[in-house]
Protein backbone atom coordinates (compact mmCIF):
# COMPACT_ATOMS: atom_id res chain seq x y z
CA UNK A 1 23.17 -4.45 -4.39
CA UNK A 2 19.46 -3.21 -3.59
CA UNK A 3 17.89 -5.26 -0.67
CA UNK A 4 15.85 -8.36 -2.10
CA UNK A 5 12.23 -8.28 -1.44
CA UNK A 6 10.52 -9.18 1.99
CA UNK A 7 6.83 -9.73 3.25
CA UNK A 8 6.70 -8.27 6.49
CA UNK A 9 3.02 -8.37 8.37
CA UNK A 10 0.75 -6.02 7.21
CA UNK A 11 -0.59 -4.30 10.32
CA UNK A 12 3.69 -3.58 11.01
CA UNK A 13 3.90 -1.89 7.36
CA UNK A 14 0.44 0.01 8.17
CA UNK A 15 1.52 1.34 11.34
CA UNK A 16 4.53 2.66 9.45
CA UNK A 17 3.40 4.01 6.42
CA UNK A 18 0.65 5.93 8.40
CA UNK A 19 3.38 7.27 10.88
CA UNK A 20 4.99 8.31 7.92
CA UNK A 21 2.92 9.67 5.27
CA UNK A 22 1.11 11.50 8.34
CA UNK A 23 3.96 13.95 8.39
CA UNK A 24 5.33 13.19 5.16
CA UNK A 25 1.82 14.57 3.34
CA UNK A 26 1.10 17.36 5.79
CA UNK A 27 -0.19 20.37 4.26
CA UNK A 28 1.34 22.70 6.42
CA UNK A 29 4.67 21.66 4.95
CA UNK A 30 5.69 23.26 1.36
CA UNK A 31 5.38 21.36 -1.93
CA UNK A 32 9.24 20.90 -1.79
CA UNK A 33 9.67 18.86 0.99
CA UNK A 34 6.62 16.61 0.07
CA UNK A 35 8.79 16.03 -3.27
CA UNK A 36 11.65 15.42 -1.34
CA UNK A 37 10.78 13.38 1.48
CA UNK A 38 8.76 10.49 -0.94
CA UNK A 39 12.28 10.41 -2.87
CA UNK A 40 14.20 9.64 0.27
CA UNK A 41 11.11 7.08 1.48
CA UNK A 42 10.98 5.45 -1.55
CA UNK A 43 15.20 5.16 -1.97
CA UNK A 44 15.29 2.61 0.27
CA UNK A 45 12.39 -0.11 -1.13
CA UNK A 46 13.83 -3.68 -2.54
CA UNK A 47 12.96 -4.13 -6.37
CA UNK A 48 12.44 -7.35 -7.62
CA UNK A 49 15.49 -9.52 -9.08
CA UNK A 50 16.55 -8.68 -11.81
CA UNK A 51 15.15 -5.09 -11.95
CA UNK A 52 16.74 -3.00 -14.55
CA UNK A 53 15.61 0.83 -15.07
CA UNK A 54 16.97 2.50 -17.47
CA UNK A 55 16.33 6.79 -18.07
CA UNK A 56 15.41 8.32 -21.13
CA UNK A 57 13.33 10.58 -23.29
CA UNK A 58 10.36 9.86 -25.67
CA UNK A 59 8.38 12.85 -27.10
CA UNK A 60 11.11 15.53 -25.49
CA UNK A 61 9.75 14.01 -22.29
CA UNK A 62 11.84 12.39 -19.93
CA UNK A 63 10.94 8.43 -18.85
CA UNK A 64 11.81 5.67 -16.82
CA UNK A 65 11.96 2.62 -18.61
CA UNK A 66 11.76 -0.33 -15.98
CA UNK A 67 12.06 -3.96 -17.05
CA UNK A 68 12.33 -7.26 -14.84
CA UNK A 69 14.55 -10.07 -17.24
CA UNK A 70 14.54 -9.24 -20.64
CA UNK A 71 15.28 -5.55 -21.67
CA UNK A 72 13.02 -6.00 -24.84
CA UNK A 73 9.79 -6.39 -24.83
CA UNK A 74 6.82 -6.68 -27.65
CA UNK A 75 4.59 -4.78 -25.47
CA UNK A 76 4.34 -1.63 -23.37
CA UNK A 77 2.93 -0.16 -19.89
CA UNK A 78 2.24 3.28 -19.79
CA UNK A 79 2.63 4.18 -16.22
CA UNK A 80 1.08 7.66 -14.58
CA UNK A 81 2.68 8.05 -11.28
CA UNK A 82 0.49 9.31 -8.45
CA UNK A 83 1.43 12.45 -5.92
CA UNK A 84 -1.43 14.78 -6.45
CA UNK A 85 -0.06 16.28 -9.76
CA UNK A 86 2.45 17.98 -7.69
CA UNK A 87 4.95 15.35 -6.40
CA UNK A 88 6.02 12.08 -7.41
CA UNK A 89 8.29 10.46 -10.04
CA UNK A 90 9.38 7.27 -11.26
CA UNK A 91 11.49 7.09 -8.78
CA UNK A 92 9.32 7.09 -5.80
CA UNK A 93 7.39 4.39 -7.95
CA UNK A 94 9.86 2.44 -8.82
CA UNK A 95 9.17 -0.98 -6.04
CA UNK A 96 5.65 -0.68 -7.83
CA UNK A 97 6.21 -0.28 -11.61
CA UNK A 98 9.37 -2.86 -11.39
CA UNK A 99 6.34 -5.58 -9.99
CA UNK A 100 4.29 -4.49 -12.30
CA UNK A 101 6.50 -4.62 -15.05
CA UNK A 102 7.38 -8.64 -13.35
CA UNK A 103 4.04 -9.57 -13.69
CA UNK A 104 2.82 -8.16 -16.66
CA UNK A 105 5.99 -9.19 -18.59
CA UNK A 106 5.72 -5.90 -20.14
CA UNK A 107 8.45 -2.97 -20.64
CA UNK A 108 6.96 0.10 -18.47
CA UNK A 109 7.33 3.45 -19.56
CA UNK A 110 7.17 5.44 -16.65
CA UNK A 111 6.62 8.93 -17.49
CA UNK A 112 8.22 12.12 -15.34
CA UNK A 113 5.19 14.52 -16.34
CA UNK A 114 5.74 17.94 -15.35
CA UNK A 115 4.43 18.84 -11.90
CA UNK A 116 1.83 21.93 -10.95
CA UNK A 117 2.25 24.21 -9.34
CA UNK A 118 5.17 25.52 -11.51
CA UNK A 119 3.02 23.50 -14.48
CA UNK A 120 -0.51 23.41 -14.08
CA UNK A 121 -2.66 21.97 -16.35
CA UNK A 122 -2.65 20.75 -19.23
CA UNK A 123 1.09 19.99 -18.66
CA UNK A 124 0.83 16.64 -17.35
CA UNK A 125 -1.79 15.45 -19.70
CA UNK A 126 0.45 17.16 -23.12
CA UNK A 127 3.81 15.28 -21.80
CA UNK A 128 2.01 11.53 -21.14
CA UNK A 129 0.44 12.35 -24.72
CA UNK A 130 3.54 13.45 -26.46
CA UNK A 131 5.36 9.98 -24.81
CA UNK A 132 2.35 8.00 -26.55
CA UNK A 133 2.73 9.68 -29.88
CA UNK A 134 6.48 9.28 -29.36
CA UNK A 135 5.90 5.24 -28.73
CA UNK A 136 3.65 4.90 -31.61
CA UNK A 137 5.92 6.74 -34.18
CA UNK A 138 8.37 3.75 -33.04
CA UNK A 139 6.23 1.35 -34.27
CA UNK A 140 4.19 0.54 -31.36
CA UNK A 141 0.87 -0.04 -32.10
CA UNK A 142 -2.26 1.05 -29.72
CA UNK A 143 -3.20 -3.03 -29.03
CA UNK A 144 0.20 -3.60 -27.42
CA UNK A 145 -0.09 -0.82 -24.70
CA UNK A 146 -1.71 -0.60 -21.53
CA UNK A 147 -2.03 2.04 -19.88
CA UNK A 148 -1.79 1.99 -16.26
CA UNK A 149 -1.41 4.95 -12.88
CA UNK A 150 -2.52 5.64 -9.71
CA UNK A 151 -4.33 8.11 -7.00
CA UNK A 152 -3.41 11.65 -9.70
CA UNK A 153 -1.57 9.23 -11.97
CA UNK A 154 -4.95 7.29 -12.17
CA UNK A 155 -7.10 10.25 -13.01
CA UNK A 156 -4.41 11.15 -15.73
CA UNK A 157 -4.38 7.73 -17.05
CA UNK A 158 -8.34 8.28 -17.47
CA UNK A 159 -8.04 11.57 -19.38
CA UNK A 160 -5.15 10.44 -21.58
CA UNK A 161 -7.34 7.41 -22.60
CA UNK A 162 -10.17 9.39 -23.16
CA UNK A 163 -7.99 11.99 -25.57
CA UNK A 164 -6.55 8.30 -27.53
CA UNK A 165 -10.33 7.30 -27.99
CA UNK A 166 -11.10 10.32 -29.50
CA UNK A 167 -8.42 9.86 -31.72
CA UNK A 168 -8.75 6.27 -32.23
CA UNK A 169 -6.07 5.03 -30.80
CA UNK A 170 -7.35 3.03 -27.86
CA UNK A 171 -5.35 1.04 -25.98
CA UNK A 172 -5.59 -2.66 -24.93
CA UNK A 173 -6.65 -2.14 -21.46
CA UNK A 174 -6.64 0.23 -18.50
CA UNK A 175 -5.50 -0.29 -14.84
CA UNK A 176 -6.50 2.10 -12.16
CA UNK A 177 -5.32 2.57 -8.87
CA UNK A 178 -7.50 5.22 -6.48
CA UNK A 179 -7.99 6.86 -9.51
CA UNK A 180 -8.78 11.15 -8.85
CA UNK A 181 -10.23 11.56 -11.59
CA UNK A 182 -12.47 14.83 -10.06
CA UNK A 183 -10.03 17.26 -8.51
CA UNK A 184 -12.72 19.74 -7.51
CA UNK A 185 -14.72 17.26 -5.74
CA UNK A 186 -15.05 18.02 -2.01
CA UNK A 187 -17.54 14.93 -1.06
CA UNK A 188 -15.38 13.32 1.07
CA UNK A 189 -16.60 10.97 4.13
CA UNK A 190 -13.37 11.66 6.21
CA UNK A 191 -11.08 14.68 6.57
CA UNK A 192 -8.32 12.24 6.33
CA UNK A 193 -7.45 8.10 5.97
CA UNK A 194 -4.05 6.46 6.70
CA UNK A 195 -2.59 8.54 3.90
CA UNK A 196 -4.24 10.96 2.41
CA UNK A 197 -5.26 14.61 4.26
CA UNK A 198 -8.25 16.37 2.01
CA UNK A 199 -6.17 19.81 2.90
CA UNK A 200 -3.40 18.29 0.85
CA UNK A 201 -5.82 17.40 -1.55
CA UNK A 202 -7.41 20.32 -1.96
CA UNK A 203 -4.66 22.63 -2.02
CA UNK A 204 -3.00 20.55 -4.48
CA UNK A 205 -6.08 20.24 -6.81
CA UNK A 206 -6.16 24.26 -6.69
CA UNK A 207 -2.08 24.15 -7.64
CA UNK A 208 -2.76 21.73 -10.85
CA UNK A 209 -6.28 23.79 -11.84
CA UNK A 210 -4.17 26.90 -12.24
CA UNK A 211 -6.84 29.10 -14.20
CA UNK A 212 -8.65 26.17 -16.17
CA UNK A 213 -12.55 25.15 -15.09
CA UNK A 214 -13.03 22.52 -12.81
CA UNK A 215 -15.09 20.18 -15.37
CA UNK A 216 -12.38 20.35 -18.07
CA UNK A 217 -12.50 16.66 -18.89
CA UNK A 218 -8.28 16.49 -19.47
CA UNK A 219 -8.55 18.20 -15.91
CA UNK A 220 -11.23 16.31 -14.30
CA UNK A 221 -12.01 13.26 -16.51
CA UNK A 222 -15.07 12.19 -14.32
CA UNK A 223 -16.76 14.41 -16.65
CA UNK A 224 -15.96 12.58 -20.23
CA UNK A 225 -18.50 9.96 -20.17
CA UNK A 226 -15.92 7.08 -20.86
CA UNK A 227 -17.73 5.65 -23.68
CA UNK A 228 -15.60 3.14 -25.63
CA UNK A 229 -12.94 2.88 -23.26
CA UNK A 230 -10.80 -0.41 -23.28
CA UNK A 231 -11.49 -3.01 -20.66
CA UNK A 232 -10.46 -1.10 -17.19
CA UNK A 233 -10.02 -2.94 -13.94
CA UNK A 234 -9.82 -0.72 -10.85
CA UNK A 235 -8.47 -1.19 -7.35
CA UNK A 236 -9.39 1.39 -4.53
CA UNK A 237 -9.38 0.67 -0.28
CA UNK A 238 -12.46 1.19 1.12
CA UNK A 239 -11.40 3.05 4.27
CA UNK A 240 -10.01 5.43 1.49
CA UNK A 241 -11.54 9.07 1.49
CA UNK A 242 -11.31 8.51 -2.53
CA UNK A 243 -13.37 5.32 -2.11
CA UNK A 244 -17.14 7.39 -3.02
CA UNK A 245 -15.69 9.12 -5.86
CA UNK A 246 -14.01 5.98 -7.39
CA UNK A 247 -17.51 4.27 -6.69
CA UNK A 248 -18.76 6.35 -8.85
CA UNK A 249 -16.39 6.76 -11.93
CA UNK A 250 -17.01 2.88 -11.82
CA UNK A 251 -20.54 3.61 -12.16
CA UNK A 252 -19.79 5.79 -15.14
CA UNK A 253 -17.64 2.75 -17.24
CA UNK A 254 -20.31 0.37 -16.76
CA UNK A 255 -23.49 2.73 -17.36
CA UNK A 256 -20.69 3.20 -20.81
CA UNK A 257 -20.68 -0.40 -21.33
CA UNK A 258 -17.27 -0.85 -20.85
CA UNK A 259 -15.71 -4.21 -19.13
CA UNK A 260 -14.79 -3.35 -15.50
CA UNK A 261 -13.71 -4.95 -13.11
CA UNK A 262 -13.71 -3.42 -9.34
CA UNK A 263 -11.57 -4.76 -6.81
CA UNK A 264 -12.03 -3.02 -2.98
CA UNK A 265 -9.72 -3.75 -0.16
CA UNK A 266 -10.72 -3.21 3.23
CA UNK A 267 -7.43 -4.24 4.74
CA UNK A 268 -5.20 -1.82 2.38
CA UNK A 269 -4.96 1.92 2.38
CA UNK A 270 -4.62 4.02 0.06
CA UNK A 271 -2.02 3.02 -3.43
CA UNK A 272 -0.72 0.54 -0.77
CA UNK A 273 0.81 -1.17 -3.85
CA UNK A 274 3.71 0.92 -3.64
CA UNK A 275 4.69 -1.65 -0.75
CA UNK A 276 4.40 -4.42 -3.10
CA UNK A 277 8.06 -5.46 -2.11
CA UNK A 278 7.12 -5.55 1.98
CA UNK A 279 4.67 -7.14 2.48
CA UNK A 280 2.19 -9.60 0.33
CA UNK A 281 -1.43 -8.46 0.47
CA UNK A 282 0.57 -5.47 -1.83
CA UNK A 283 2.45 -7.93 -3.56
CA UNK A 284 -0.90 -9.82 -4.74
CA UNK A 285 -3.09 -6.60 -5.63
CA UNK A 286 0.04 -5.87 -8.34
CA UNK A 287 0.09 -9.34 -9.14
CA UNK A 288 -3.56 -8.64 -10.26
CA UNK A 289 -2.86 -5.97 -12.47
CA UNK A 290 -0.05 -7.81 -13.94
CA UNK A 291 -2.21 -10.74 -15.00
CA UNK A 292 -4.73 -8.52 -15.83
CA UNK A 293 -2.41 -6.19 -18.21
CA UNK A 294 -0.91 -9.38 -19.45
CA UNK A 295 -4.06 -11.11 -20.34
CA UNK A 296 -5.05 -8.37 -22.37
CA UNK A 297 -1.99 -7.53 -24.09
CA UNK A 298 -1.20 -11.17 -25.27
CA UNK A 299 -4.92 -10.64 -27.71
CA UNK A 300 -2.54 -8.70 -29.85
């Protein structure tokens, strides 16, 4: 039986995660044990009761689907796991999506995109398309998803949106998490915060490039004006070395008129809602996006 969920003080989960992801993230070890070591971090997280995940395929892609209660739902989460495009899963996202999926009362998709360097882009952004496309031809329809990711998974969640609005098929509502949604960009006010290392960053931005152009708007989606976007709330720290770029795709949704709603935490680091079953200031900025997602998804 996986551990129930606990709220232990945040400054005690800090330290840790920052002890952690400190060596866990550091660019002088290989992509491998990055993957590895976030599995083996993220084994050991509570999920809420009543949890059930459940593996699949949609599109010839393989997914997590992650439900809390009820296995059927009317609606759908799209989730874009973060790792810089070159580590991650649903697994190591699992404590987050399984809140999310609580709150939202949604069934989250979780997709297992393929990872650079061995699949640079456009992999990632052809396998969370081909799981849309996959959803739809089930019968979904485009006001009863949400799509949702974080840090990598958030700048993917920005370029898949912008690829469904082109094709009209926009969604109910976005959620972003320290989205990257400008690989190439260098502007940042740190070399490092509690989690993130640029070197890391920047290596892995080269690794997910592979020979595309920097301003390729699947690649880098700060560079498709986001003009008729769905409603989009975004969360980002502000002690993160993301925070100026986020700033200013939020600038870009409302100079596009979109509804957006910014939420900055001085007290949490970066994607700390992948604690969301440690401690509570995690637990409430999922509980957000929950409400948020749900809120938007019942209009349907």
């Amino acid at each position: 039986m996986p551990p129930r969920p606990m709220s232990l003080p945040l400054p005690v989960v800090s330290r840790a995660v920052g002890a952690i992801f400190r060596l866990a993230l550091s660019p002088h070890f290989p992509t491998a044990v990055h993957r590895r070591v976030l599995e083996v971090l993220a084994a050991g997280l509570p999920l809420p009761e009543g949890t059930v995940t459940r593996s699949g395929r949609l599109g010839g892609v393989p997914v997590e689907y992650v439900t809390v209660g009820a296995t059927v739902r009317p609606t759908t989460v799209l989730y874009l796991h973060g790792g810089a495009y070159v580590a991650g899963s649903p697994r190591t996202h699992r404590a987050l999506t399984a809140t999310l999926a609580q709150d939202s009362g949604a069934r989250v998709v979780a997709v297992d995109y393929r990872l650079a360097p061995e699949h640079p882009h456009p992999a990632a952004v052809d396998d969370a398309l081909a799981v849309v496309d996959a959803l739809l031809a089930e019968g979904l329809a485009p006001s009863s998803l949400a799509v949702a990711g974080d840090s990598a998974g958030g700048g993917l969640a920005a370029a898949v949106t912008g690829a469904l609005v082109d094709r009209d098929l926009t969604p109910a509502c976005l959620a972003l998490i320290s989205p990257w949604t400008d690989p190439a960009d260098r502007n940042f006010p740190a070399d490092r915060d509690l989690l993130l290392d640029r070197r890391w960053l920047e290596r892995s931005a080269a690794d997910y490039r592979g020979h595309g152009g920097a301003a390729d708007p699947g690649y880098a989606p700060a560079h498709r004006p986001p003009v008729g976007f769905p409603p989009t709330l975004v969360h980002v720290g502000t002690a993160e070395i993301l925070h100026p770029q986020v700033l200013r795709y939020v600038e870009a949704l409302r100079a596009a008129d979109v509804p957006t709603t910014l939420t900055e935490y001085p007290d949490l680091w970066h994607v700390a809602h992948l604690q969301a079953t440690i401690t509570e200031p995690a637990r409430d900025a999922v509980r957000e996006i929950g409400v948020f997602v749900r809120e938007h998804l019942s209009r349907t």
